[in-house]
Protein backbone atom coordinates (compact mmCIF):
# COMPACT_ATOMS: atom_id res chain seq x y z
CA UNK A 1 -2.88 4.71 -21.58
CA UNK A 2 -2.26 4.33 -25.20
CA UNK A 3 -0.63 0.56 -24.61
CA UNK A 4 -3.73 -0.42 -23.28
CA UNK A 5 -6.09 0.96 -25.71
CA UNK A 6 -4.28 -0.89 -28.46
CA UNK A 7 -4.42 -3.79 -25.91
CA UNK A 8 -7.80 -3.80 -25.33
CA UNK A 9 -8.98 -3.15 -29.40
CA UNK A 10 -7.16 -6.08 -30.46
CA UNK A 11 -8.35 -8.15 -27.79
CA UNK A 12 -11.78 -6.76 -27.95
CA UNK A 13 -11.92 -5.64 -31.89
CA UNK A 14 -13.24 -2.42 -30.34
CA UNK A 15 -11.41 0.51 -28.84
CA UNK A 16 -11.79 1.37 -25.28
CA UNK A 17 -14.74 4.03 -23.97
CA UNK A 18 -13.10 4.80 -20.87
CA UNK A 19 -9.63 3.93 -19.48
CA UNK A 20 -8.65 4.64 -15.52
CA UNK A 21 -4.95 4.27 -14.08
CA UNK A 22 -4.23 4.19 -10.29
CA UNK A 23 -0.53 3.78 -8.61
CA UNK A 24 0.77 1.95 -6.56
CA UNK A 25 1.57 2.93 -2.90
CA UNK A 26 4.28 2.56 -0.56
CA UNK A 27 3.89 2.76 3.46
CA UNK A 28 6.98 5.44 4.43
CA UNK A 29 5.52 5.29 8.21
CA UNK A 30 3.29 4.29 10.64
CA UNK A 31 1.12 0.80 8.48
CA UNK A 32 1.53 -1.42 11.99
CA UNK A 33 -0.15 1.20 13.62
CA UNK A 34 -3.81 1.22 11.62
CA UNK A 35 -5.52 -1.27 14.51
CA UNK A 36 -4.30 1.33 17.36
CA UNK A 37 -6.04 4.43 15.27
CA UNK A 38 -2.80 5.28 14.73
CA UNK A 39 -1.50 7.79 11.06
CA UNK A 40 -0.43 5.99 8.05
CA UNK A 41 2.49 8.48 5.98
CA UNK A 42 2.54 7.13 2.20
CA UNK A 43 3.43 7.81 -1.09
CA UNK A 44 1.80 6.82 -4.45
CA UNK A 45 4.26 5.37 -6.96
CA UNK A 46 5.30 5.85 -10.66
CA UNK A 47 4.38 2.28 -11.03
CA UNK A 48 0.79 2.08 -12.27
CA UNK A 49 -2.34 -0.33 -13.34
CA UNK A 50 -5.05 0.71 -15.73
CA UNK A 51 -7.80 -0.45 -16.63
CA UNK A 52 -10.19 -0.09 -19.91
CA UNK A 53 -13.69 -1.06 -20.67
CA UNK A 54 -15.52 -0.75 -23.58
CA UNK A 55 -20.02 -1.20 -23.58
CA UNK A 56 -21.39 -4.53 -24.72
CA UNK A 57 -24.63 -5.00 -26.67
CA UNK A 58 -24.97 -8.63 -24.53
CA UNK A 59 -25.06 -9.47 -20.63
CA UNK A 60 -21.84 -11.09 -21.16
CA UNK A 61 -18.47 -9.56 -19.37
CA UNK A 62 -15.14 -10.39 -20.12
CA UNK A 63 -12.00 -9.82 -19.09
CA UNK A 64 -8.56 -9.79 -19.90
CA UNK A 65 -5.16 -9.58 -17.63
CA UNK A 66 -2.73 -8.22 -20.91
CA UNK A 67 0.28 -8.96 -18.13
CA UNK A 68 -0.83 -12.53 -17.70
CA UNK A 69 -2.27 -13.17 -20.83
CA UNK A 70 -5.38 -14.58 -18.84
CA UNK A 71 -8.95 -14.16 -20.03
CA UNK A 72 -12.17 -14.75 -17.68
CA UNK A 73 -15.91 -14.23 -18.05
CA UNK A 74 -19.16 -14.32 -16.94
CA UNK A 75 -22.78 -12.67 -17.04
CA UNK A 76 -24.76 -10.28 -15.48
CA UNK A 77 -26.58 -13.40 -14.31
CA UNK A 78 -23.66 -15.29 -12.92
CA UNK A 79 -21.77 -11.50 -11.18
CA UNK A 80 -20.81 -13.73 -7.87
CA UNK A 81 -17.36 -14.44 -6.46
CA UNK A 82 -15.67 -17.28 -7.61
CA UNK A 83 -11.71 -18.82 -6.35
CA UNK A 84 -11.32 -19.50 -9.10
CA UNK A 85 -11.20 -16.11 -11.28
CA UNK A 86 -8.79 -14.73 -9.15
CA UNK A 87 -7.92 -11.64 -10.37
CA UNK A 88 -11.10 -10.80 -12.03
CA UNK A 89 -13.16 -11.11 -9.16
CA UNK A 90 -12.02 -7.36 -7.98
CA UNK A 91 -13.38 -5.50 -11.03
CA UNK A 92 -16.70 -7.93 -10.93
CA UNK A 93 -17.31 -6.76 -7.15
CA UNK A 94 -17.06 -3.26 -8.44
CA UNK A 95 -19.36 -4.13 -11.19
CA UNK A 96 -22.15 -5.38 -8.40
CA UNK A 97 -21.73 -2.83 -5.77
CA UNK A 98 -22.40 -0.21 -8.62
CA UNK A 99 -25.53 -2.21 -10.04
CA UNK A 100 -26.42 -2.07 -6.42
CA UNK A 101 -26.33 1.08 -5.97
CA UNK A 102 -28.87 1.29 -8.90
CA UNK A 103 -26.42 1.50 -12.10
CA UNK A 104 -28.28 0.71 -15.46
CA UNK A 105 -27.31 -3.06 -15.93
CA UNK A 106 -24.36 -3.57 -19.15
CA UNK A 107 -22.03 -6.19 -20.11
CA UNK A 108 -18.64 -4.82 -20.48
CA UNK A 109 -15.37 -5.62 -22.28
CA UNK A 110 -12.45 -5.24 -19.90
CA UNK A 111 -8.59 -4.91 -20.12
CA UNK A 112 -5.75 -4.79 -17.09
CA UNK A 113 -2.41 -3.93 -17.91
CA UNK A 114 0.26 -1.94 -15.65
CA UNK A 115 3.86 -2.52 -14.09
CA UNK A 116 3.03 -2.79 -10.26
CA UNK A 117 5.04 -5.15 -9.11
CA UNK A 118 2.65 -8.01 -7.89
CA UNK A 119 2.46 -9.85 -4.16
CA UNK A 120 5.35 -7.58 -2.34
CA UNK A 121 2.78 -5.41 -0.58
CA UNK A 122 2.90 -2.38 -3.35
CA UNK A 123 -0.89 -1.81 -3.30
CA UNK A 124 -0.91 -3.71 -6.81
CA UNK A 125 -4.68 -5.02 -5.58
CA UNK A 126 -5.69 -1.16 -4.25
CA UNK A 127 -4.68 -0.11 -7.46
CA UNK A 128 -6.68 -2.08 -9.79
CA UNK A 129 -9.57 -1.93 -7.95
CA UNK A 130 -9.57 1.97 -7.59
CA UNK A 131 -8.71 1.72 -11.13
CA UNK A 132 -11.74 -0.49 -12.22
CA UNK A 133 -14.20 1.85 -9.63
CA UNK A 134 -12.87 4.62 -11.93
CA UNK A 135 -13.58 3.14 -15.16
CA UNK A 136 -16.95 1.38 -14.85
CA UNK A 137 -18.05 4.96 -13.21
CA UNK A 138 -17.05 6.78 -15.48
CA UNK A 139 -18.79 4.54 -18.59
CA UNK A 140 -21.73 4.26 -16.48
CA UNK A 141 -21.95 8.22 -16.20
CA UNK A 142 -21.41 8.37 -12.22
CA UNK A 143 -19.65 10.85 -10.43
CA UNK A 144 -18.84 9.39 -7.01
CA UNK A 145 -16.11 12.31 -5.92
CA UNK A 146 -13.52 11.13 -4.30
CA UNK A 147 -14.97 9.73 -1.21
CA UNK A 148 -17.37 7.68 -3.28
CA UNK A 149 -14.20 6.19 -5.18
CA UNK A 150 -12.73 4.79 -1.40
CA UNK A 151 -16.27 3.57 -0.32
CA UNK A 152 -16.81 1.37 -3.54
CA UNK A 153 -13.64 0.40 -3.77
CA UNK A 154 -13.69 -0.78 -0.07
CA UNK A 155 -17.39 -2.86 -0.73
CA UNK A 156 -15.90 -4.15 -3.69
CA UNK A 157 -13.14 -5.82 -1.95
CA UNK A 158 -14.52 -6.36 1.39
CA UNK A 159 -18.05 -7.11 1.03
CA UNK A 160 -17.36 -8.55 -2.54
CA UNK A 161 -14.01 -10.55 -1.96
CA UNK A 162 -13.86 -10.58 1.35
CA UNK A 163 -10.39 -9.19 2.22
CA UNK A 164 -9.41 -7.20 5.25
CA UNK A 165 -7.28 -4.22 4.73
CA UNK A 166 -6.07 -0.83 6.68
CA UNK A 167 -8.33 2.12 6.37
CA UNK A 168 -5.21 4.00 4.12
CA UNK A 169 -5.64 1.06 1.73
CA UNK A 170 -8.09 2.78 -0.80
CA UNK A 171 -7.72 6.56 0.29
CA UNK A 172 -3.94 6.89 -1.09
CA UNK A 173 -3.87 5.95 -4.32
CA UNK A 174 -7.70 8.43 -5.38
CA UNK A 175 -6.56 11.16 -3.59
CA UNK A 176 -2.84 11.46 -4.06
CA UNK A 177 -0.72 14.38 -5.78
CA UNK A 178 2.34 14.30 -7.44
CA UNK A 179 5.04 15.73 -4.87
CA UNK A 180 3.39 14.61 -1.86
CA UNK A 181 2.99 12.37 0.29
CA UNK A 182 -0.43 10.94 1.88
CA UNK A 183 -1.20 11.03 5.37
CA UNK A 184 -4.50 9.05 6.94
CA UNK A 185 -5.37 9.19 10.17
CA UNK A 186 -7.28 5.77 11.10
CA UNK A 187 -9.20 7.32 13.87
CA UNK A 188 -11.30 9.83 11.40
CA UNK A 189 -9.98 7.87 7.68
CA UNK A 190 -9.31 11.29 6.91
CA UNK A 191 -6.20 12.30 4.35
CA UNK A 192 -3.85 15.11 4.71
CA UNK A 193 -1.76 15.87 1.89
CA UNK A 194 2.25 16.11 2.85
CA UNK A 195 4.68 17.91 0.31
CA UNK A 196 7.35 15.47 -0.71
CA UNK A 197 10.16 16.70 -2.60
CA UNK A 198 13.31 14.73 -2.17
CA UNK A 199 14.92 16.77 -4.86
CA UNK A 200 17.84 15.04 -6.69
CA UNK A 201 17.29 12.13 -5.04
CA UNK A 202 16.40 8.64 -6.21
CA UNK A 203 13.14 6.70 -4.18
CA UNK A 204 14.43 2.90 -4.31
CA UNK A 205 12.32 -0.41 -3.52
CA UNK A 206 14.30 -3.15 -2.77
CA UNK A 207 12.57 -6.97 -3.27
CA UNK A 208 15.06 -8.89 -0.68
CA UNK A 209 13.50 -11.98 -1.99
CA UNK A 210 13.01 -14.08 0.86
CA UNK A 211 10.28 -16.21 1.32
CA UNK A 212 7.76 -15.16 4.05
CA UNK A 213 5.84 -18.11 6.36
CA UNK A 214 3.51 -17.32 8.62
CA UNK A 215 3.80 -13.42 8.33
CA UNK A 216 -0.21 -12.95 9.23
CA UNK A 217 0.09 -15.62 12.08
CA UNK A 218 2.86 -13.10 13.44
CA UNK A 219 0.78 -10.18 12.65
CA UNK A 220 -2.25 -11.99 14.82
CA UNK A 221 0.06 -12.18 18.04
CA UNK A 222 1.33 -9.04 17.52
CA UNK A 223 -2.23 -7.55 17.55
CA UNK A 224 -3.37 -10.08 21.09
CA UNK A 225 -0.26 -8.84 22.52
CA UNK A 226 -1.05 -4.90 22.24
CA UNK A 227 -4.59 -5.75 22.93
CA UNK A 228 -3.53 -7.56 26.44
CA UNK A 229 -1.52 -4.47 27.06
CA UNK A 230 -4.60 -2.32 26.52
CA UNK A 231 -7.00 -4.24 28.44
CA UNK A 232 -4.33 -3.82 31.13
CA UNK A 233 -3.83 0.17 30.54
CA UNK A 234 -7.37 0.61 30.76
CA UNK A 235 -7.52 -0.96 34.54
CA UNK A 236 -5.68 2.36 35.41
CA UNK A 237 -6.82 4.92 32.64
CA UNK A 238 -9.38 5.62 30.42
CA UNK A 239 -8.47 5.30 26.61
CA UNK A 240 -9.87 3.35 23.54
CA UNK A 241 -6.52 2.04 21.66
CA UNK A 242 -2.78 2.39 22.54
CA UNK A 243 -2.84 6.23 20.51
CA UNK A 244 -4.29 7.51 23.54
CA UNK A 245 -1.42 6.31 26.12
CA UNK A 246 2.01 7.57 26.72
CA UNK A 247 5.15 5.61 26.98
CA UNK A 248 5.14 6.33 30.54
CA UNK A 249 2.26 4.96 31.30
CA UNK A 250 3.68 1.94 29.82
CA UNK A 251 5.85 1.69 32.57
CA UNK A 252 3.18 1.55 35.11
CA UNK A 253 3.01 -1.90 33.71
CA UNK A 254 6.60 -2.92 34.05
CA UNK A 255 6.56 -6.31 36.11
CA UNK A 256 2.87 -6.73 35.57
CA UNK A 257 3.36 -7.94 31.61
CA UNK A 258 6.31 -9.55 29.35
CA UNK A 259 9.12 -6.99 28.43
CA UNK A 260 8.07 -8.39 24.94
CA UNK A 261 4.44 -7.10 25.06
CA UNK A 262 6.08 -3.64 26.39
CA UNK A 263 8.24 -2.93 23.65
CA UNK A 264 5.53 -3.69 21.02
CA UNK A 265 3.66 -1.34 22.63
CA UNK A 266 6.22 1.13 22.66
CA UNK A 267 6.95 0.66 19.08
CA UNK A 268 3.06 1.59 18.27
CA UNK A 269 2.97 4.90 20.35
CA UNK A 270 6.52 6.09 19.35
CA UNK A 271 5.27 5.22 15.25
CA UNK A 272 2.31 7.85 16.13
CA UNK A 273 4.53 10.47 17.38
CA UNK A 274 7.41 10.00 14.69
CA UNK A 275 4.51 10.01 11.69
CA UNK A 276 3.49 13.80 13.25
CA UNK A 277 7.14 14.62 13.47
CA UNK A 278 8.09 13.16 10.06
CA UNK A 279 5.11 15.76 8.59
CA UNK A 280 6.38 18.58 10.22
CA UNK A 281 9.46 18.08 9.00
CA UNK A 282 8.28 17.50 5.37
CA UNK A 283 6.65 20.30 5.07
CA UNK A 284 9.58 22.54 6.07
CA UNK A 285 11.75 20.55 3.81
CA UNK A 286 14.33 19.32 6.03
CA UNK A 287 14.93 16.17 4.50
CA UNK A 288 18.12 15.08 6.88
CA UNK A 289 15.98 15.21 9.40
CA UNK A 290 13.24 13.31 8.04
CA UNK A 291 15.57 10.58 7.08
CA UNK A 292 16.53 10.39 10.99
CA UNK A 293 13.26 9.66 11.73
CA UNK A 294 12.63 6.97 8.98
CA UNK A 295 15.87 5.31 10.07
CA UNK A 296 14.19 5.43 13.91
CA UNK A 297 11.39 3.79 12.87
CA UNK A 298 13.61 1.21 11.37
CA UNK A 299 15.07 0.55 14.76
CA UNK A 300 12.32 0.18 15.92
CA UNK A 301 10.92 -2.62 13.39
CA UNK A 302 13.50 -4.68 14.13
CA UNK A 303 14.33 -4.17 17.96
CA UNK A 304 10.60 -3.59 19.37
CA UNK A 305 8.14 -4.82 17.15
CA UNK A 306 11.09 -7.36 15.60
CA UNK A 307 9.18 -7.80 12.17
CA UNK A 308 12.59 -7.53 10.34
CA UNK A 309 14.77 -9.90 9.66
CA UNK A 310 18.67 -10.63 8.73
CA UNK A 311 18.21 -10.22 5.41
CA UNK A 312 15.99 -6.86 5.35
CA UNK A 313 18.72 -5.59 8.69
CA UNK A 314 21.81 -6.29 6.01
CA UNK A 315 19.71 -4.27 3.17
CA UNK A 316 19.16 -1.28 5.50
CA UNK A 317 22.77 -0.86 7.30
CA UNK A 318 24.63 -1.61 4.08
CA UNK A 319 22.62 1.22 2.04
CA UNK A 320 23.29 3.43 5.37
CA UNK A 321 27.05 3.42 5.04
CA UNK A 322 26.98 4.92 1.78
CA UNK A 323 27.51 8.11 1.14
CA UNK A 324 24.66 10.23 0.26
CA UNK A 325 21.88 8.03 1.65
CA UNK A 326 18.97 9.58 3.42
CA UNK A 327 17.49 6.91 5.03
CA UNK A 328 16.25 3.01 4.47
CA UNK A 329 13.42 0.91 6.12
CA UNK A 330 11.23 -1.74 5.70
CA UNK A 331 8.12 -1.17 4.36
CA UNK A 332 4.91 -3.83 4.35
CA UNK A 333 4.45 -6.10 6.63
CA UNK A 334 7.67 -7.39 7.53
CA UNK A 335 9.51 -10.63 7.81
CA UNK A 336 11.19 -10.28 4.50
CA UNK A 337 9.48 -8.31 1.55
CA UNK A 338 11.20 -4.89 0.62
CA UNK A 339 13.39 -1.55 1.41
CA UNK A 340 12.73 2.09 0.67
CA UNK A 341 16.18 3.86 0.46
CA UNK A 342 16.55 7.55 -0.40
CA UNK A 343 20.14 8.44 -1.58
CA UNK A 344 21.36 10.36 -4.26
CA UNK A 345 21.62 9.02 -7.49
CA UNK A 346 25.62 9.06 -7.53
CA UNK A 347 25.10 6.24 -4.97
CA UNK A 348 23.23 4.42 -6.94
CA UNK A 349 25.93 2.60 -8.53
CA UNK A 350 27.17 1.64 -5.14
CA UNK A 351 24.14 0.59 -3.70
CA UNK A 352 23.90 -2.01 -6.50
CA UNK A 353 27.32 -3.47 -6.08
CA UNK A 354 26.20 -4.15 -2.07
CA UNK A 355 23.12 -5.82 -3.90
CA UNK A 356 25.76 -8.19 -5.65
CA UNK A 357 27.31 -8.87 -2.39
CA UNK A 358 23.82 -9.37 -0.68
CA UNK A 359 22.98 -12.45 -3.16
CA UNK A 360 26.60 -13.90 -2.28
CA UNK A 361 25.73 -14.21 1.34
CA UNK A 362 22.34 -15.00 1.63
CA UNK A 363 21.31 -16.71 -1.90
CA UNK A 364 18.39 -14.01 -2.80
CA UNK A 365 19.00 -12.02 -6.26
CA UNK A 366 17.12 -8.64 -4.91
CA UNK A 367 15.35 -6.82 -7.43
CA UNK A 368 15.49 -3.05 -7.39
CA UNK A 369 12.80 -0.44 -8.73
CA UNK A 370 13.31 3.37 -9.18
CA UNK A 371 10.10 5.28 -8.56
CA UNK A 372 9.01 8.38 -8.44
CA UNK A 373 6.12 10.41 -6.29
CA UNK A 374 3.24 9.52 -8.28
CA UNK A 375 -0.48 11.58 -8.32
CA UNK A 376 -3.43 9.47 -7.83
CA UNK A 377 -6.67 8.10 -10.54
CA UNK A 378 -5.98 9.30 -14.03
CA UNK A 379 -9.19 9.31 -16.61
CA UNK A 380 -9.55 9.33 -20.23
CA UNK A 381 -12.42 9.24 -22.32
């Protein structure tokens, strides 16, 4: 907070009226389940963007990316979404769904700075526009509650931007805690918090580095596939999405579709149940057990939906013969990005010496960030 007030007055030569952080998040379970209504288990990171804004006495707004050192601006007149402003187009569609909503009209000064790391499916986007729905709120004297936070933040980048996102995108990183983890059910989009303590151990994201092609073309075929399988489901039963079938009646279907369509399916309804399981567990504390399940769900990433790949499989087993590791997965989308591991931090030394090893055989330097269970918006001024 203080970084970015000194950020934005020499940018600006004015201090900041109000300045709004947001964290990252990380998907522990359950993010390929979101078009099946299935339960999304997430934590919000240490790792943080904020965002400041001071009044103008013009219609002008500008803006200014302190990590990029990249400046953009427009007018009230011109608030539209342009390509080209990239970045800046998220805090100008919260800008016009609040002036829609009937917000006085002001230009604003405007200042992003945080350490999220950026385009390896950390929420870096989520945050900074939660952040931004904060901040303009707040200077603009509206108190949208939580709920109001999510739906602005969701017209700003829908509506506004036009991106499609899971209904846990906007939900985790407003209503989060510190020690515990965020679960949201994408029948209802309602949270639940989780506790999360993993006591004296360390929370590691692993970048693997490799280049991803095609990873929402994948996604796409993924998605026909399960909705062939429903269509198919539904000739026998009644149900709305795969959450409301069981694996058995799966095999009703055996013959009748591709083994490959089955075991996607399988994957989505065995996510649900491990999400419920991996809660229960959480909140007695049983951490070994947890980690089981997180290491299932692993399994099943790479063997039934198979969105892993060699790369992300060598990450996970290598971390998983150490001693004192919990549990690793993939988390995002798949076909590369990064780990989660949970081991104690007197593995830690080990687990980057198989990191040395992992850019010998495959060419990728991975890049490794400690985090911690993070709470959700923080306000000042």
């Amino acid at each position: 907070m203080k970084d970015i007030a000194e950020l934005h007055t020499q940018e600006f030569e004015a201090p900041p009226e109000v300045i709004a952080s947001a964290p990252g998040t990380l998907r522990l379970l359950g993010e390929h389940t979101e078009d099946s209504e299935g339960v999304v288990l997430s934590i919000a990171l240490s790792q943080r963007i904020a965002v400041a804004v001071s009044p103008r006495r013009d219609s002008s707004l500008r803006f200014y990316a302190a990590d990029l050192n990249e400046r953009k601006r427009t007018s009230l007149a011109n608030l539209k979404f342009k390509r080209e402003d990239r970045w800046a187009n998220l805090p100008k569609g919260i800008l016009a769904a609040l002036f829609d909503q009937g917000a006085p009209a002001q230009g604003f000064n405007v200042t992003v700075a945080g350490d999220i790391p950026q385009g390896i499916g950390l929420g870096s986007s989520s945050a900074f526009v939660v952040a931004s729905a904060a901040a303009f709120s707040g200077a603009l004297g509206k108190n949208l509650g939580n709920d109001g936070l999510v739906e602005l933040s969701r017209v700003a980048e829908a509506e506004f931007c036009g991106r499609t996102f899971g209904p846990a995108e906007h939900v985790v990183p407003v209503v989060s805690r510190p020690g515990t983890a965020v679960s949201v059910d994408a029948r209802n989009r309602r949270p639940r918090l989780v506790p999360f303590d993993i006591g004296r151990s360390v929370a590691l994201i692993t970048d693997s580095r490799v280049p991803r092609f095609s990873v929402d073309a994948e996604l796409r075929q993924r998605g026909d596939e399960c909705r062939q399988c429903l269509h198919q489901l539904g000739r026998r039963h009644p149900g709305k999405t795969l959450r409301d079938y069981t694996p058995e009646d799966l095999d009703e279907l055996m013959g009748e579709l591709p083994e490959s369509i089955r075991r996607r399916c399988l994957f989505i309804l065995e996510e649900v149940r491990r999400v419920s399981e991996a809660e229960d567990l959480l909140a007695r504390g049983d951490l070994v057990g947890f980690g089981r399940v997180v290491n299932k769900s692993q399994a099943g990433l790479r063997n039934l939906l198979e969105v892993s790949c060699p790369e992300v499989d060598w990450l996970v087993k290598r971390s998983s013969e150490i001693e004192g590791t919990l549990c690793s997965r993939l988390t995002g989308k798949g076909f590369g990005g990064c780990t989660i591991t949970l081991l104690s931090r007197d593995a830690l030394e080990e687990y980057k010496n198989r990191l040395e090893e992992y850019e010998r055989i495959f060419g990728f330097k991975a890049a490794i960030y400690e985090t911690s269970v993070s709470g959700g918006i923080e306000l000042q001024g």
